[in-house]
Structure formats: structure tokens, C-alpha cells
Protein backbone atom coordinates (compact mmCIF):
# COMPACT_ATOMS: atom_id res chain seq x y z
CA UNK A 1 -13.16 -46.19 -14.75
CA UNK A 2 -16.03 -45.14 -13.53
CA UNK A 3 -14.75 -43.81 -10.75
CA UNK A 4 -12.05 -41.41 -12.80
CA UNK A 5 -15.37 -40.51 -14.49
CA UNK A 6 -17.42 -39.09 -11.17
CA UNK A 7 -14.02 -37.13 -9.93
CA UNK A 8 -13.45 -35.63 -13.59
CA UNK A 9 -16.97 -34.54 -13.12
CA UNK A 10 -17.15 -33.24 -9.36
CA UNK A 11 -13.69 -31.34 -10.11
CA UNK A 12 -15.61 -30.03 -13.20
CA UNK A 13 -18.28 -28.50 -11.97
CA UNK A 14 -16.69 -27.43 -8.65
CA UNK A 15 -14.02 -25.47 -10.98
CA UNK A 16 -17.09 -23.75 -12.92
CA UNK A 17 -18.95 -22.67 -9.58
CA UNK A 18 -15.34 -20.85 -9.17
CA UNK A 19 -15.49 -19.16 -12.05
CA UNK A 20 -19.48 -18.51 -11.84
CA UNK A 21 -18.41 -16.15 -9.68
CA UNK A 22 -18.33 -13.17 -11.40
CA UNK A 23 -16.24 -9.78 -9.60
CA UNK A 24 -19.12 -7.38 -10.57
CA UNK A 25 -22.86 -7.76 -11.35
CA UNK A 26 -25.38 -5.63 -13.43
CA UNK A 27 -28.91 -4.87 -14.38
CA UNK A 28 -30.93 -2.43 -15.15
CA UNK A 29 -34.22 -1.16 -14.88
CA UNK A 30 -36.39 2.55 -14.74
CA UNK A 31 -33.32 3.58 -17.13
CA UNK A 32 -30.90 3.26 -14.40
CA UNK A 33 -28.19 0.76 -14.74
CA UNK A 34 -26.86 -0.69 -10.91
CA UNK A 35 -23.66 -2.14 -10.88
CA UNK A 36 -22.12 -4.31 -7.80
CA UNK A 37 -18.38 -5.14 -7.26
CA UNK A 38 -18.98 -8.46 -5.41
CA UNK A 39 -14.82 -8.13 -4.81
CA UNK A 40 -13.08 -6.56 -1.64
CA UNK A 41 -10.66 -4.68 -4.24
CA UNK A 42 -11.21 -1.57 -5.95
CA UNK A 43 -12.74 -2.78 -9.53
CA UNK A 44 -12.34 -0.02 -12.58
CA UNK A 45 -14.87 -0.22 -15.34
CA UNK A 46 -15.52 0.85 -19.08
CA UNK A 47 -19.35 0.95 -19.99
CA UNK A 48 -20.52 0.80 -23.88
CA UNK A 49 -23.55 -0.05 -25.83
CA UNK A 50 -22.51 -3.58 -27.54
CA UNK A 51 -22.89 -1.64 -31.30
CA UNK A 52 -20.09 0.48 -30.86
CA UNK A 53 -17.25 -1.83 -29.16
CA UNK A 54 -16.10 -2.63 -32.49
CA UNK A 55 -15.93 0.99 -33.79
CA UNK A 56 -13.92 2.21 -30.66
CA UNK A 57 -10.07 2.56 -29.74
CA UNK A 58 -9.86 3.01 -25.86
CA UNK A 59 -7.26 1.45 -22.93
CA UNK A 60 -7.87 0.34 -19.47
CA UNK A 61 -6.31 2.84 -17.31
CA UNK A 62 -6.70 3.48 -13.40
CA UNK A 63 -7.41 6.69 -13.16
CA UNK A 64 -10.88 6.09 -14.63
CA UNK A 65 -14.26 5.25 -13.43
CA UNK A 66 -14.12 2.84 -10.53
CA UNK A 67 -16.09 1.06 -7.94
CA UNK A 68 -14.74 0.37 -4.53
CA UNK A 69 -15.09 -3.52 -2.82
CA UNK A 70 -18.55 -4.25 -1.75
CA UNK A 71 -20.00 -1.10 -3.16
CA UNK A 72 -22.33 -0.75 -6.15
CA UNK A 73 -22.93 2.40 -8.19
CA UNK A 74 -26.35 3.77 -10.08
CA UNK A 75 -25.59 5.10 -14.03
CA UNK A 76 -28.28 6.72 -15.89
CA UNK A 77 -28.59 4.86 -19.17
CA UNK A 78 -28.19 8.45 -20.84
CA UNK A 79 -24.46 8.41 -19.54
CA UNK A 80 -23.86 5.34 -21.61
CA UNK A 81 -22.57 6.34 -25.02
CA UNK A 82 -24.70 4.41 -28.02
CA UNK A 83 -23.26 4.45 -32.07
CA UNK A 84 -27.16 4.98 -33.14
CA UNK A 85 -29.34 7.82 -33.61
CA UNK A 86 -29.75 8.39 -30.23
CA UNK A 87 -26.05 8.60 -29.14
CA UNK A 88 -27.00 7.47 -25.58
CA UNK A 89 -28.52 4.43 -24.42
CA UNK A 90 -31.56 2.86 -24.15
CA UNK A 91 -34.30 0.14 -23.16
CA UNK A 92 -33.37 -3.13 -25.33
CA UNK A 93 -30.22 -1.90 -25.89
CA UNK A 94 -27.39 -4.47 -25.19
CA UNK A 95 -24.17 -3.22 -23.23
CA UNK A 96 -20.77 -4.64 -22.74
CA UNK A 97 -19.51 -2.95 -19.23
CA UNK A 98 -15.44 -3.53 -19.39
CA UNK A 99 -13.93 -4.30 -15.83
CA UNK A 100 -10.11 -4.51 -14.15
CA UNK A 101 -8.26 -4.56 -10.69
CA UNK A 102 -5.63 -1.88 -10.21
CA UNK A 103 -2.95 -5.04 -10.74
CA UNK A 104 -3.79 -4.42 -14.41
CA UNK A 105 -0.28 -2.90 -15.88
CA UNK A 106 1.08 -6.72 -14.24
CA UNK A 107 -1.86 -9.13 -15.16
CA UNK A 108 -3.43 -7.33 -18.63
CA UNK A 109 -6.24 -9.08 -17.78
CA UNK A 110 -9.67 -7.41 -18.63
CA UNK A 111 -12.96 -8.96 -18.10
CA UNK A 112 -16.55 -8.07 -19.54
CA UNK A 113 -20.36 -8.64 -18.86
CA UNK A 114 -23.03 -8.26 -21.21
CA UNK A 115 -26.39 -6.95 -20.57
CA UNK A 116 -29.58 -6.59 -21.76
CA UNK A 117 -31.31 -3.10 -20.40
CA UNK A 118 -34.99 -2.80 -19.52
């Protein structure tokens, strides 16, 4: 038993480093948000501040913003559209950036990150 206990726990945490793993990475500083496709496949992305997903109708397509493998990209937090006073975003403000690989139409799958900007 305790044996089946140990390898449930080994495959457990092996499978989560997997998924730890995340395809792109984020932060932001100096209002400048960096974002790095830690993939070797063209990643496409959807940036929003956090207070307007709810409030907005939009599709993944691939003709959009997108972020070749290995490369990272530098957005000015004005280019981020905001539902608040300001319209854009800012310091404190949390955003949700929306990513996909171009097997989208196949897979459907669409993955997020949320961040904090400072």
C-alpha cells in the first residue's frame, strides 16, 4: 500500500511539472507589458483588462495578433483596452491575455494567463 501511495504521488507531481509549463509568459513593468512564447510554434493571442472579459463577444481567429516560437513581444499598457474611465490600461490593473496555436479550428482549445501589472 504504501508503495501504490509513493507512485500515485511521484506520477502526480511529475504530471503537474508538465503542465507547469506554461506556452507563453508575462509581466509587466514601466507600463510595458513583455510577453514570451516559451513554444517553437507560432502562438496567437487576445489581451484584455480582467473587468471587461465578461462584457465582450470576440473569437480566436489566426489572422490576429501573434507571436512567433521563442520570440517575445513589448505592448504598451495603453494598447490594452480597459471597461473603466480610463479605457486603456493601467498599473494594478489585472489582465487576462487569451492564447492559441494555429491548430485551433481542429483542437478549440484556448488557454489564458492572468496578470497583475506594475
Amino acid at each position: 500500500m504504501k508503495f501504490l501511495t509513493a507512485l500515485f504521488f511521484i506520477l502526480f507531481f511529475i504530471s503537474c511539472s508538465a503542465e507547469d509549463q506554461m506556452a507563453i509568459s508575462a509581466g509587466g513593468s514601466d507600463n510595458k507589458l513583455v510577453i514570451q512564447n516559451n513554444t517553437d510554434q507560432e502562438v496567437f493571442y487576445f489581451i484584455v483588462a480582467r473587468n471587461c472579459a465578461p462584457l465582450i463577444d470576440w473569437i480566436p481567429t489566426l489572422s490576429g495578433p501573434k507571436l512567433d516560437g521563442g520570440k517575445s513581444t513589448t505592448i504598451n499598457y495603453e494598447e490594452i483596452y480597459n471597461c473603466s474611465e480610463e479605457l486603456t490600461a493601467t498599473m494594478n490593473d489585472e489582465i487576462i491575455i487569451y492564447w492559441w496555436f494555429r491548430s485551433y479550428p481542429e483542437t478549440n482549445k484556448v488557454e489564458h494567463l492572468i496578470i497583475k501589472l506594475k
